[in-house]
N, C-alpha and C. Protein backbone atom coordinates (compact mmCIF):
# COMPACT_ATOMS: atom_id res chain seq x y z
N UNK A 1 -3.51 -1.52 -10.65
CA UNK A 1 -3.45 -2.75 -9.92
C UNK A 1 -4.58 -3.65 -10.42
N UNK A 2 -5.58 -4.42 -9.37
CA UNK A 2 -6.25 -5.17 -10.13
C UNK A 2 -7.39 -4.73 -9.62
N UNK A 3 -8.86 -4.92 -9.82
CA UNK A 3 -10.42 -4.13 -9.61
C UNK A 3 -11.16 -5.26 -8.56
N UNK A 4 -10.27 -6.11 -8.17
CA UNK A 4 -10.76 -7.09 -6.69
C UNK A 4 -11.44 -6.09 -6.23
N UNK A 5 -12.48 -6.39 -5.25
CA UNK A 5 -12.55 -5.74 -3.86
C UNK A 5 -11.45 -5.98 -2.91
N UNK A 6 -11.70 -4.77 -2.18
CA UNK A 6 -11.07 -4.89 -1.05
C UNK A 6 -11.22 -6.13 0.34
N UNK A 7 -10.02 -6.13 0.66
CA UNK A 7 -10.29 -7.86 1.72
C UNK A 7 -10.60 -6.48 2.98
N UNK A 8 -11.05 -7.06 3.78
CA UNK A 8 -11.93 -6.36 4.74
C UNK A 8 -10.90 -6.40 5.99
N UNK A 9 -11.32 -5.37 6.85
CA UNK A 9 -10.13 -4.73 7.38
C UNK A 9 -10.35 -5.62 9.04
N UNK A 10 -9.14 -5.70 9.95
CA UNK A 10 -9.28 -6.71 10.52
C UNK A 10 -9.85 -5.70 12.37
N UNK A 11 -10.21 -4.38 12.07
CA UNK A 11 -10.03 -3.77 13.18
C UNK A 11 -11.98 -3.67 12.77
N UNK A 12 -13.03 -3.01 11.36
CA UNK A 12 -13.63 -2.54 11.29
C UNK A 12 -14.50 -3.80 10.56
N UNK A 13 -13.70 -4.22 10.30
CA UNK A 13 -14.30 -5.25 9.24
C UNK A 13 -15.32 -5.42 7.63
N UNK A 14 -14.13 -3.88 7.95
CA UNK A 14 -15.12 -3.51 6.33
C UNK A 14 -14.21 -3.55 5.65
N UNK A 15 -14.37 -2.39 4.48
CA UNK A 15 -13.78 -1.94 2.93
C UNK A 15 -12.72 -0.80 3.45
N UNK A 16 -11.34 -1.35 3.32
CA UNK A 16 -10.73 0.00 3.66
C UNK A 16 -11.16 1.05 2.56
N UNK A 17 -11.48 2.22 2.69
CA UNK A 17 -11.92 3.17 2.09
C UNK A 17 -11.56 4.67 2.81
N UNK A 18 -11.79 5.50 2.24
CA UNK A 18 -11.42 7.08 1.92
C UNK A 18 -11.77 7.55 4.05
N UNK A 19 -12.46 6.48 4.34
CA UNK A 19 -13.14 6.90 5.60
C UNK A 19 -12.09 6.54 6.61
N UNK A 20 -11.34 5.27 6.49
CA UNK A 20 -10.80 5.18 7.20
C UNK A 20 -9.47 6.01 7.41
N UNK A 21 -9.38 5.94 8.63
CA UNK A 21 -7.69 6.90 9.12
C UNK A 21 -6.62 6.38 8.57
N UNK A 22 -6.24 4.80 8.19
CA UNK A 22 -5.06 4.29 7.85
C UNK A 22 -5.24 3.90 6.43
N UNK A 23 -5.84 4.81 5.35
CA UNK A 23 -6.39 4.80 4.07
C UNK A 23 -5.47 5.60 3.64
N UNK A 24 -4.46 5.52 2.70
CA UNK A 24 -3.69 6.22 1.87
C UNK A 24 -4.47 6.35 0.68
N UNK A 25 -4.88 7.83 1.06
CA UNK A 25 -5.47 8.22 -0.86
C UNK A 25 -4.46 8.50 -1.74
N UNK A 26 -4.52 8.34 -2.62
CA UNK A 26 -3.39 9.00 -3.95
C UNK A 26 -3.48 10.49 -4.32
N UNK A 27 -5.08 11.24 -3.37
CA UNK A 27 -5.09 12.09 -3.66
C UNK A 27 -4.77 12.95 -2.77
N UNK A 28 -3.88 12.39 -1.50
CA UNK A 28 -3.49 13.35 -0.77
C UNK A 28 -1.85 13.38 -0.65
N UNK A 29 -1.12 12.80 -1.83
CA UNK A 29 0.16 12.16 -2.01
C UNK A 29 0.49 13.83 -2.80
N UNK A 30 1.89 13.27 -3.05
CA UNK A 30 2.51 14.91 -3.80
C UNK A 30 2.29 13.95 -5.17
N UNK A 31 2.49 14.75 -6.20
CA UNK A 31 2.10 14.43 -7.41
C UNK A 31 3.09 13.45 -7.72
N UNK A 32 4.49 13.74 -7.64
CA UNK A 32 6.14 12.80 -8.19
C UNK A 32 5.76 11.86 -7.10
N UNK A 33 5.55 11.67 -5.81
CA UNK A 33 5.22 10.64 -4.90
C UNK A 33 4.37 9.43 -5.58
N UNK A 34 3.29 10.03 -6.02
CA UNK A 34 2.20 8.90 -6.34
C UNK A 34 2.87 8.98 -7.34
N UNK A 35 3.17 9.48 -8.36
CA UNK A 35 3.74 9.28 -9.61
C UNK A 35 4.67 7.64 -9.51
N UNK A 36 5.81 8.02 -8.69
CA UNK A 36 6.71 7.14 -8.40
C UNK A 36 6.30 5.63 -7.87
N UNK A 37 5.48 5.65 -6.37
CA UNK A 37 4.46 4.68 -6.08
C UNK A 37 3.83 4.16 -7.04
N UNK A 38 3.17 4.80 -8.11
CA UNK A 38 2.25 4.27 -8.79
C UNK A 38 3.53 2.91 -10.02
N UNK A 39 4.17 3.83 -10.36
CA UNK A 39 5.03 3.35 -11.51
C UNK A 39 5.87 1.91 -11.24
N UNK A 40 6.12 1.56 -9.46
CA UNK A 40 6.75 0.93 -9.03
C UNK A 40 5.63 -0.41 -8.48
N UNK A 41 4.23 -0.14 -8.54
CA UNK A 41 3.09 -0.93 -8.14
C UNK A 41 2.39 -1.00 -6.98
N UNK A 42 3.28 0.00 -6.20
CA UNK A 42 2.75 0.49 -4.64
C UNK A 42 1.59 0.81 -4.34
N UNK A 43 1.25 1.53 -5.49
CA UNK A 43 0.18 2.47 -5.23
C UNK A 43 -0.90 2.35 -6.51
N UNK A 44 -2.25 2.43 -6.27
CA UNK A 44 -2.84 2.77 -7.82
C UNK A 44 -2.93 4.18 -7.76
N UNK A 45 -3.36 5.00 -8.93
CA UNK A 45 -3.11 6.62 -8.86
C UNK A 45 -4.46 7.01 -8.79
N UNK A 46 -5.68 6.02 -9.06
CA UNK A 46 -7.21 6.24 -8.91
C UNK A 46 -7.68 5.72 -7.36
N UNK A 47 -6.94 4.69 -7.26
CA UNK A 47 -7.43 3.78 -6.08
C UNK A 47 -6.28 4.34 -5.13
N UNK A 48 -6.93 3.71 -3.40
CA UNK A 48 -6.13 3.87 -2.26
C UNK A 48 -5.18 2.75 -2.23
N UNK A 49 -4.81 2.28 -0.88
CA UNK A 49 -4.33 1.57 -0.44
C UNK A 49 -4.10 1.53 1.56
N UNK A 50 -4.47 0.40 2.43
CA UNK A 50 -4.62 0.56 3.46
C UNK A 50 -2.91 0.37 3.55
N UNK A 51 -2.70 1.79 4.78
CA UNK A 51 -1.48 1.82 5.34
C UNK A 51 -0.77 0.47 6.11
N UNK A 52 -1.51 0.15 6.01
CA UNK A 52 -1.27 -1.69 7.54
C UNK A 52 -0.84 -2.40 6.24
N UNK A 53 -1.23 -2.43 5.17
CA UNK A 53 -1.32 -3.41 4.24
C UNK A 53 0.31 -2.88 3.67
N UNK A 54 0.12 -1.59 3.06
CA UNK A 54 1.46 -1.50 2.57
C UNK A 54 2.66 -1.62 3.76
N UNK A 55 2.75 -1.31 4.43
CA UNK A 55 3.58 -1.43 5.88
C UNK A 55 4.32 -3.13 5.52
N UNK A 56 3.02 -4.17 5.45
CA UNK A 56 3.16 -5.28 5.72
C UNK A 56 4.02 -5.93 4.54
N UNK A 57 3.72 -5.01 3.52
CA UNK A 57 4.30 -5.33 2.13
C UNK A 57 5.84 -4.50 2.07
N UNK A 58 6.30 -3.43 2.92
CA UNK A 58 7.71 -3.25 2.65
C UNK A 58 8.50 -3.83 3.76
N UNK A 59 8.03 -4.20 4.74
CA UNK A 59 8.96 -5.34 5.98
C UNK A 59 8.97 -6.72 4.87
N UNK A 60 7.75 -7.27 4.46
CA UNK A 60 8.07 -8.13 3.59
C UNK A 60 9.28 -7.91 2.35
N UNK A 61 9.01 -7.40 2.14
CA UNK A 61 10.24 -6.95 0.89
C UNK A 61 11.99 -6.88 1.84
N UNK A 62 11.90 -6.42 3.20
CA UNK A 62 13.34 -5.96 3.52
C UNK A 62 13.83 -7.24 4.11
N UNK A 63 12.63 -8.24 4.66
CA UNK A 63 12.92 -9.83 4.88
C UNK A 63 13.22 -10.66 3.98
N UNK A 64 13.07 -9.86 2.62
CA UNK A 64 13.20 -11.29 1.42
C UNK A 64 14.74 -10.34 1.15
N UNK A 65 14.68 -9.71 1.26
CA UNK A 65 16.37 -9.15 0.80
C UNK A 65 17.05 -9.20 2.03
N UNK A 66 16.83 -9.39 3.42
CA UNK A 66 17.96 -9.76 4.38
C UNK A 66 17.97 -11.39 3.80
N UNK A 67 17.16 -12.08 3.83
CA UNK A 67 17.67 -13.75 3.87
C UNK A 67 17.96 -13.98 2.37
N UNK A 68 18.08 -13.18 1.11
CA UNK A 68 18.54 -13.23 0.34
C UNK A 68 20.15 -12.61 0.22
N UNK A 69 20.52 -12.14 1.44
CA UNK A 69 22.25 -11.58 1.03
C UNK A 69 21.96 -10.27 0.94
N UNK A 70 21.35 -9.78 0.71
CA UNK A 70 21.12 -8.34 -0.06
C UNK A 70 21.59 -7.63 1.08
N UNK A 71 21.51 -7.43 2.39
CA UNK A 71 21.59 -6.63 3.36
C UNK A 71 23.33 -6.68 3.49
N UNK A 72 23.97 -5.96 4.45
CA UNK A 72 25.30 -5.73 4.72
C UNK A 72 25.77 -7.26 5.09
């Protein structure tokens, strides 16, 4: 992904990091999981990612494909 810092979290107001509870490590993923995540941009395979954040990013994704047709 890209070596930004992290935008600061809106509950702690820090660095989502390894400490927090809603911190997806890559290193606690199954290997084909992060593999897959990683390959698709979800995920970095060194770096985390805060769970709130990705959450926010696949409702976003299922809203741009309902008002795009994509849905039934």
């Amino acid at each position: 992904m890209n070596n930004v810092d992290s935008k600061k979290c809106p509950f702690g107001h820090g660095k989502c990091s390894r400490e927090c509870g809603l911190f997806i490590d890559p290193n606690e993923l199954n290997e084909v999981v992060r593999n897959k995540l990683a390959s698709i941009g979800v995920i970095d395979r060194e770096e985390g990612i805060c769970s709130l954040k990705n959450l926010a990013l696949c409702v976003n994704r299922i809203v741009y494909e309902d008002k795009a047709g994509f849905s039934k």
